[in-house]
Protein backbone atom coordinates (compact mmCIF):
# COMPACT_ATOMS: atom_id res chain seq x y z
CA UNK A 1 21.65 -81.06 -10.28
CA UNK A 2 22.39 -77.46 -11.61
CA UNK A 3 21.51 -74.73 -9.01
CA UNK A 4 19.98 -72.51 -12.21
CA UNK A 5 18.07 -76.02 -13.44
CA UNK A 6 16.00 -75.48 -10.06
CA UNK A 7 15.91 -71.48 -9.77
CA UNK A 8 14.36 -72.03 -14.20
CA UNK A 9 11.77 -74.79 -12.66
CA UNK A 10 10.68 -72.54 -10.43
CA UNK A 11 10.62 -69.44 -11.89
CA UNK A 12 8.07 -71.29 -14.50
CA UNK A 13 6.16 -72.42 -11.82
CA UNK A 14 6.00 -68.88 -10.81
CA UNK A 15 4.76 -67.69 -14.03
CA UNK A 16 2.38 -70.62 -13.82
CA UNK A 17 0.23 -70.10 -10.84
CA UNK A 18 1.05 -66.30 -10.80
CA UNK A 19 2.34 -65.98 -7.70
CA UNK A 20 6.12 -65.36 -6.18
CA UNK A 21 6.41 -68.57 -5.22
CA UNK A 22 9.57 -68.41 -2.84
CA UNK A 23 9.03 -64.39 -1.68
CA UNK A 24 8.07 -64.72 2.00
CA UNK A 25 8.98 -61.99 4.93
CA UNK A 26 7.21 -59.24 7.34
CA UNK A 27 5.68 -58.25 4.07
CA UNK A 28 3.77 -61.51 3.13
CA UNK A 29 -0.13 -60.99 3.52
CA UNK A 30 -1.38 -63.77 6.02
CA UNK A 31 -3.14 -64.48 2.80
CA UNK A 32 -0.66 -65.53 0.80
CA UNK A 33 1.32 -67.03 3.25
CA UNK A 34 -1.90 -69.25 3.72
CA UNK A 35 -2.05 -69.91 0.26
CA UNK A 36 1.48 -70.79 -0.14
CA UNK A 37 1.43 -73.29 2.91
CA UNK A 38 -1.85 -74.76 1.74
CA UNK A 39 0.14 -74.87 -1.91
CA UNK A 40 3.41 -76.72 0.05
CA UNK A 41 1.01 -79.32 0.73
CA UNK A 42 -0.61 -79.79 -2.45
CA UNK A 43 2.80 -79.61 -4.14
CA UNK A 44 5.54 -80.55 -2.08
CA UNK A 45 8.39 -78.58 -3.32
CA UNK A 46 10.34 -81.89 -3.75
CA UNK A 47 8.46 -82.53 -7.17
CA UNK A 48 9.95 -79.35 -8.62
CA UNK A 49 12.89 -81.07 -8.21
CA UNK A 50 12.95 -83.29 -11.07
């Protein structure tokens, strides 16, 4: 498994759902963050690893 494989798989998924995906910090909106968590369950980051 190639370090850039997973950075291109999620960078799609990115473009996909139009939002940064792995961007998190001080600066996340509780929003987002919500969305994101509520997203990690949906789609368990293990299935972007493929």
């Amino acid at each position: 498994m190639h370090l850039t494989h997973i950075h291109t798989h999620y960078l799609k998924f990115k473009i996909q759902i139009g939002i940064p995906f792995w961007v998190g910090g001080p600066e996340m909106s509780p929003g987002r963050s919500a969305l994101l968590t509520s997203l990690n369950v949906v789609i368990p980051p293990s299935t972007l690893f493929h």
